[in-house]
PDB file of N, CA and C in Angstrom:
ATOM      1  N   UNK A   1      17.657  26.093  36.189  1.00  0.00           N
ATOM      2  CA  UNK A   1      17.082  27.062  37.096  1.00  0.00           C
ATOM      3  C   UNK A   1      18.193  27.611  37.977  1.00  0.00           C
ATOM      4  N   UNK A   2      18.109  29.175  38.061  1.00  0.00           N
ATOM      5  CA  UNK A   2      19.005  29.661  39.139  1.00  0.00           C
ATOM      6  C   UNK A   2      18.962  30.178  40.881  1.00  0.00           C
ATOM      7  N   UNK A   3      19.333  29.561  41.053  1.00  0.00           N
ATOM      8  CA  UNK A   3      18.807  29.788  42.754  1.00  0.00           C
ATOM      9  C   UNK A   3      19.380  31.080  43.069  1.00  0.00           C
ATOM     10  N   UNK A   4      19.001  31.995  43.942  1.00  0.00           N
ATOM     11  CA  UNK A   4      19.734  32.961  44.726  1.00  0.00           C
ATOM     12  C   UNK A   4      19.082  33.558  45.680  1.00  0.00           C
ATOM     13  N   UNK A   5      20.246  33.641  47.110  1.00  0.00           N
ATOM     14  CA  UNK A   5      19.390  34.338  48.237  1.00  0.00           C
ATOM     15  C   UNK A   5      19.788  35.824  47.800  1.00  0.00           C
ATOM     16  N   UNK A   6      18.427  36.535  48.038  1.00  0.00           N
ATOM     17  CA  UNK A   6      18.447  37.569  48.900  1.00  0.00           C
ATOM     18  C   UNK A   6      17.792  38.281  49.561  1.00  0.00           C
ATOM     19  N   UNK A   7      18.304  39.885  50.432  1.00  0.00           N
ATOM     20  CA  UNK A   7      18.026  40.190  51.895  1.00  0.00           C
ATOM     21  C   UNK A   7      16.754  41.674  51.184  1.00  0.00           C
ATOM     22  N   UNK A   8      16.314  41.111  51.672  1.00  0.00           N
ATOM     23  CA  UNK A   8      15.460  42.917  51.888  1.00  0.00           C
ATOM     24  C   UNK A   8      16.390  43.856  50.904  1.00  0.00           C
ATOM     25  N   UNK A   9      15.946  44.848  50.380  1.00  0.00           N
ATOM     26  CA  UNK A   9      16.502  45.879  49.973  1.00  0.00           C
ATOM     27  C   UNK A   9      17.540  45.167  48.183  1.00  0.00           C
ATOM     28  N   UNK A  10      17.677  44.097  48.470  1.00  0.00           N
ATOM     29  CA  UNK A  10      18.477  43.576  47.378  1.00  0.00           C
ATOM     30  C   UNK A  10      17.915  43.464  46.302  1.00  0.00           C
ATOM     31  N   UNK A  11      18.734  43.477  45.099  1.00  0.00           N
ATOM     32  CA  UNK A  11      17.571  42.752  44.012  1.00  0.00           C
ATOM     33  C   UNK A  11      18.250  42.028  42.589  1.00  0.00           C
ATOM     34  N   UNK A  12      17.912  41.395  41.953  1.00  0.00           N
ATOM     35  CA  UNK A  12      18.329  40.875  40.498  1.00  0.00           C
ATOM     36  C   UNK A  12      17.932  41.450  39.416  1.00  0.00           C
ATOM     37  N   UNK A  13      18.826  41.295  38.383  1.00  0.00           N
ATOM     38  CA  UNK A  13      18.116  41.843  37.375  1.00  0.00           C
ATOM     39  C   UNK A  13      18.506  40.831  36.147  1.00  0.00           C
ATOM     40  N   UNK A  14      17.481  41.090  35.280  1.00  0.00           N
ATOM     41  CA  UNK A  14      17.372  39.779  34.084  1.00  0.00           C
ATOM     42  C   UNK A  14      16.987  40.661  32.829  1.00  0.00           C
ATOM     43  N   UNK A  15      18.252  40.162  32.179  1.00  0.00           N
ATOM     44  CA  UNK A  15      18.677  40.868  30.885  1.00  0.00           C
ATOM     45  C   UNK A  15      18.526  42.389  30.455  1.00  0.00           C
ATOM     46  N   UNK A  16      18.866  42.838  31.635  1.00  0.00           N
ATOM     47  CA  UNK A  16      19.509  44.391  31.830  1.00  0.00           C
ATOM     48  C   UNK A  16      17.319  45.533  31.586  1.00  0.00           C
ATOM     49  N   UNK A  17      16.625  44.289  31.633  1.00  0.00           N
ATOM     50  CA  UNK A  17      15.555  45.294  31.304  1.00  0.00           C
ATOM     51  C   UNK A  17      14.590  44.871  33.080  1.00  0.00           C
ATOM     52  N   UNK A  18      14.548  44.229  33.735  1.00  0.00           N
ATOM     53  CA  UNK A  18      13.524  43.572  34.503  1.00  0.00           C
ATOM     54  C   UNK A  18      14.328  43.124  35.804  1.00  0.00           C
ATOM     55  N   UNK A  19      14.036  44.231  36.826  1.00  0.00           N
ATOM     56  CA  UNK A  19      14.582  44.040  38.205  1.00  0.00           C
ATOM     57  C   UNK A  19      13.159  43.217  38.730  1.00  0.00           C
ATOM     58  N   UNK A  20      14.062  42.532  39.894  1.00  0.00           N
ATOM     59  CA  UNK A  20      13.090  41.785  41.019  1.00  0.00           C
ATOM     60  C   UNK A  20      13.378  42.218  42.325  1.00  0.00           C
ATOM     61  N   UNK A  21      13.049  42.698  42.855  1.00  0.00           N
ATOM     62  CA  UNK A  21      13.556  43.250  44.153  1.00  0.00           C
ATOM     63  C   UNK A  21      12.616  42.940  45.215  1.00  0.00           C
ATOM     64  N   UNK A  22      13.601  42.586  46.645  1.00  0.00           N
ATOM     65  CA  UNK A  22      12.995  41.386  47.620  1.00  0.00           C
ATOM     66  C   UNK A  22      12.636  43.093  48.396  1.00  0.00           C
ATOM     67  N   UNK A  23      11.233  43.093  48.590  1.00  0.00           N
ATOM     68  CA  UNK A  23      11.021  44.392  49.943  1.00  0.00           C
ATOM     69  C   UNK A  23      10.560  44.163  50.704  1.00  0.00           C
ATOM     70  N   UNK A  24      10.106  42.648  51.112  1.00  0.00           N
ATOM     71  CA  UNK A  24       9.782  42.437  52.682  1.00  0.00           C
ATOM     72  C   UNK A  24       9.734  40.387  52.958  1.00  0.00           C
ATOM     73  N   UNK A  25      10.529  40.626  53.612  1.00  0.00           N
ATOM     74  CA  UNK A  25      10.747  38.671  53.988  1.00  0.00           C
ATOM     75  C   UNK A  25      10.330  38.181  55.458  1.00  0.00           C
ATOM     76  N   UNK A  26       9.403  37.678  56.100  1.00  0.00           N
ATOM     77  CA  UNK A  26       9.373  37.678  57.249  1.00  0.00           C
ATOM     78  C   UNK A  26       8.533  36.643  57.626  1.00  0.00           C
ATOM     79  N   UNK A  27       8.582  35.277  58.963  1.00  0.00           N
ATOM     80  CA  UNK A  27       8.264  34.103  58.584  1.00  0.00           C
ATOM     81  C   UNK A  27       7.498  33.474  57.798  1.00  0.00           C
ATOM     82  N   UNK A  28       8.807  32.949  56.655  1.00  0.00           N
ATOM     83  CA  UNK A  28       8.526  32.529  55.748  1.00  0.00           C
ATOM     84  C   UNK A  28       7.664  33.024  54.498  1.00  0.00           C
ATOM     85  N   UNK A  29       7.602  34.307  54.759  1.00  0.00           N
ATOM     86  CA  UNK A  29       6.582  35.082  53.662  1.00  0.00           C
ATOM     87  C   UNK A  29       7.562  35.819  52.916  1.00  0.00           C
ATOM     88  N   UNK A  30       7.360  36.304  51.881  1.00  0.00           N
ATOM     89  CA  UNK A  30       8.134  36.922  50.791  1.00  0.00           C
ATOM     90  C   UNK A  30       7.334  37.639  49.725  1.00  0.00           C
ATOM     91  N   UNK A  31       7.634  38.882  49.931  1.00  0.00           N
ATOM     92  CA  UNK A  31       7.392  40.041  49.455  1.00  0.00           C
ATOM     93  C   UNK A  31       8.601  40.220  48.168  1.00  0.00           C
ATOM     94  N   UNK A  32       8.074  40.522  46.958  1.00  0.00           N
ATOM     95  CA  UNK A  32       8.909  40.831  45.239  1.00  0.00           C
ATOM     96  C   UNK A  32       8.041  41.858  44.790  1.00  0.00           C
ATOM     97  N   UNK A  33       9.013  43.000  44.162  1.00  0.00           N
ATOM     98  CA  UNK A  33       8.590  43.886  43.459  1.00  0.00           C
ATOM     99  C   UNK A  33       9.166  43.699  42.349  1.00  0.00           C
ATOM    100  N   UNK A  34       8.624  43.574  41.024  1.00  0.00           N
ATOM    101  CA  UNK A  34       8.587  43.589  39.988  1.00  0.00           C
ATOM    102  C   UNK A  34       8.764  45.028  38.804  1.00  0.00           C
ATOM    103  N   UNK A  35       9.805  45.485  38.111  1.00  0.00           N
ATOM    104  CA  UNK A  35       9.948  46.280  37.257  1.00  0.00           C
ATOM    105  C   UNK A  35      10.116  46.207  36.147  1.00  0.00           C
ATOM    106  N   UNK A  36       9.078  45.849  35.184  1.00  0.00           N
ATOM    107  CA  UNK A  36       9.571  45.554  33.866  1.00  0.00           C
ATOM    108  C   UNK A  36       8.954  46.149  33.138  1.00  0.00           C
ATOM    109  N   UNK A  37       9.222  46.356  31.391  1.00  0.00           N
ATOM    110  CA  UNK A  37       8.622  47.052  30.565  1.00  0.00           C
ATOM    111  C   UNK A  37       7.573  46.531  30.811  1.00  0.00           C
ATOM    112  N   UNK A  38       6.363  47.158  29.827  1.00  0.00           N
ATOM    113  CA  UNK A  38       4.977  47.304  30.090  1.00  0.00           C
ATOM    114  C   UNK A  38       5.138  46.354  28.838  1.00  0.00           C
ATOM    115  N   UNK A  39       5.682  45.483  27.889  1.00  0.00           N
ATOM    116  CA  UNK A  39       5.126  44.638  26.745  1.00  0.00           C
ATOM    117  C   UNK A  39       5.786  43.218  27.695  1.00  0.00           C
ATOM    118  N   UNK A  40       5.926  43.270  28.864  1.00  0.00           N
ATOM    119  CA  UNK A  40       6.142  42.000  29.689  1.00  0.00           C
ATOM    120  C   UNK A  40       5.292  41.746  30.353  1.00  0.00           C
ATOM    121  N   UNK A  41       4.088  40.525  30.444  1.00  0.00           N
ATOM    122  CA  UNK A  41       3.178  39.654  30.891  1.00  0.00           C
ATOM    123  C   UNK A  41       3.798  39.097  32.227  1.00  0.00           C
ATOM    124  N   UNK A  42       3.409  39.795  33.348  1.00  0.00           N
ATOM    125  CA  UNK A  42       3.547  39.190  34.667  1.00  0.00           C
ATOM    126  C   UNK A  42       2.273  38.575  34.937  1.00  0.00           C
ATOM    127  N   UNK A  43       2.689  37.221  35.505  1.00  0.00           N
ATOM    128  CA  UNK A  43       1.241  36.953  36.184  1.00  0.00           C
ATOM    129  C   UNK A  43       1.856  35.985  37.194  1.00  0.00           C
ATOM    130  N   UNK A  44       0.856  35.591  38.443  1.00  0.00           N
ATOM    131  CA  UNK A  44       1.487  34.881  39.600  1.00  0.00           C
ATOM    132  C   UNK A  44       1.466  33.360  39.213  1.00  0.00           C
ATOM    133  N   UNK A  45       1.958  32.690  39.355  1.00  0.00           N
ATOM    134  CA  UNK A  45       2.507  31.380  39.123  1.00  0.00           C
ATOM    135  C   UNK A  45       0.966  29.776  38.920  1.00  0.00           C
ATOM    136  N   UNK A  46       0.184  30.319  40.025  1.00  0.00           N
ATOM    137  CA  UNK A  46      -0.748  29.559  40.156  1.00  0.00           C
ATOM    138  C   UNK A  46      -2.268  30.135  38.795  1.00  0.00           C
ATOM    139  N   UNK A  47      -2.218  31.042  38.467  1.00  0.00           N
ATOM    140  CA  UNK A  47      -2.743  31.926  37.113  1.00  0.00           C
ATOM    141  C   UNK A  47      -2.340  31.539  36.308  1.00  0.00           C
ATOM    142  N   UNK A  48      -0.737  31.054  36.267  1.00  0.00           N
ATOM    143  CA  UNK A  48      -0.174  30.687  35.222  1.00  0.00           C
ATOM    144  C   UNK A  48      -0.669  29.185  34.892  1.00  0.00           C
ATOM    145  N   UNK A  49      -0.670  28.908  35.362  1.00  0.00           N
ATOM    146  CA  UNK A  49      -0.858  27.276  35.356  1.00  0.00           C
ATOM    147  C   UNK A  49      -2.330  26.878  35.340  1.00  0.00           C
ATOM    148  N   UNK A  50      -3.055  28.127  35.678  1.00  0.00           N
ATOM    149  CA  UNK A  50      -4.490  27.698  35.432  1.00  0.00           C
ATOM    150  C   UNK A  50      -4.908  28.089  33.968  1.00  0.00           C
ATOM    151  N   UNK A  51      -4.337  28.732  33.136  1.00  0.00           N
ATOM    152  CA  UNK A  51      -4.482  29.326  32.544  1.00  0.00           C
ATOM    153  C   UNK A  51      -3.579  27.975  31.096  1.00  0.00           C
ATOM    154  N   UNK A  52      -2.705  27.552  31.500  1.00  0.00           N
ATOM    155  CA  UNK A  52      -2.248  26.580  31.047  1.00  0.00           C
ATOM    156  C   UNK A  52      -3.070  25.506  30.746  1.00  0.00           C
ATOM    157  N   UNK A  53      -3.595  24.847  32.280  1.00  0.00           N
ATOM    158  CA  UNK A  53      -4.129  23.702  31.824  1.00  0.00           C
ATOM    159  C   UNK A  53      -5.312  24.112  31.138  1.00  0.00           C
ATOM    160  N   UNK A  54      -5.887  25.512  30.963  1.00  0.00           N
ATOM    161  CA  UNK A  54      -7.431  25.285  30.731  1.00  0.00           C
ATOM    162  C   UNK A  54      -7.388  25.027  28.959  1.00  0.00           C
ATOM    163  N   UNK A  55      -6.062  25.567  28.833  1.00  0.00           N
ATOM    164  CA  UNK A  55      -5.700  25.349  27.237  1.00  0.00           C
ATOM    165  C   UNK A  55      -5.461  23.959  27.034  1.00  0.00           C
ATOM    166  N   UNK A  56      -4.960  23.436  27.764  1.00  0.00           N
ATOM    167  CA  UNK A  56      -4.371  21.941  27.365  1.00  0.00           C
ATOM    168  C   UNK A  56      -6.307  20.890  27.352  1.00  0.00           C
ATOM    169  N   UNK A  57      -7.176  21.525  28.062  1.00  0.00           N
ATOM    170  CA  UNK A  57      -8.633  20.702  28.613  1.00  0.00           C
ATOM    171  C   UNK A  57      -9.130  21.079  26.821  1.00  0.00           C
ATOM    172  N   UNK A  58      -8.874  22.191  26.697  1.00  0.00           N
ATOM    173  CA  UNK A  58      -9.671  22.910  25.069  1.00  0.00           C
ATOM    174  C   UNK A  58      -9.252  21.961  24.040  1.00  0.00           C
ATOM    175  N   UNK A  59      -7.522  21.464  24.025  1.00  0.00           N
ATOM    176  CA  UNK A  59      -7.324  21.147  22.322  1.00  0.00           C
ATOM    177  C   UNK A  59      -7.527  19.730  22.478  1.00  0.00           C
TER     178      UNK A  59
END
């Protein structure tokens, strides 16, 4: 896993197709905008995982 700070206005990008960009940080809250092709499946982390276990309860 890669850690990295950054400030407002900054952003990463992952494998030249999918920026993350920080647009609002303020106690302790954190604001990400997301740009990626449209055949990339975003979903928030806790979705993810519900969505996980409900598969793992099925097989």
């Amino acid at each position: 896993m890669l850690v990295l700070g950054r400030k407002p206005g900054e952003h990463v990008m992952i494998d030249g197709k999918i920026m993350v960009k920080v647009v609002k940080s303020d106690d302790g809250s954190l604001r990400l905008a997301i740009d990626a092709p449209k055949d990339v499946r975003i979903v928030r982390g806790e979705i993810f995982e519900k969505e996980n276990s409900n598969l793992a309860t099925v097989k």
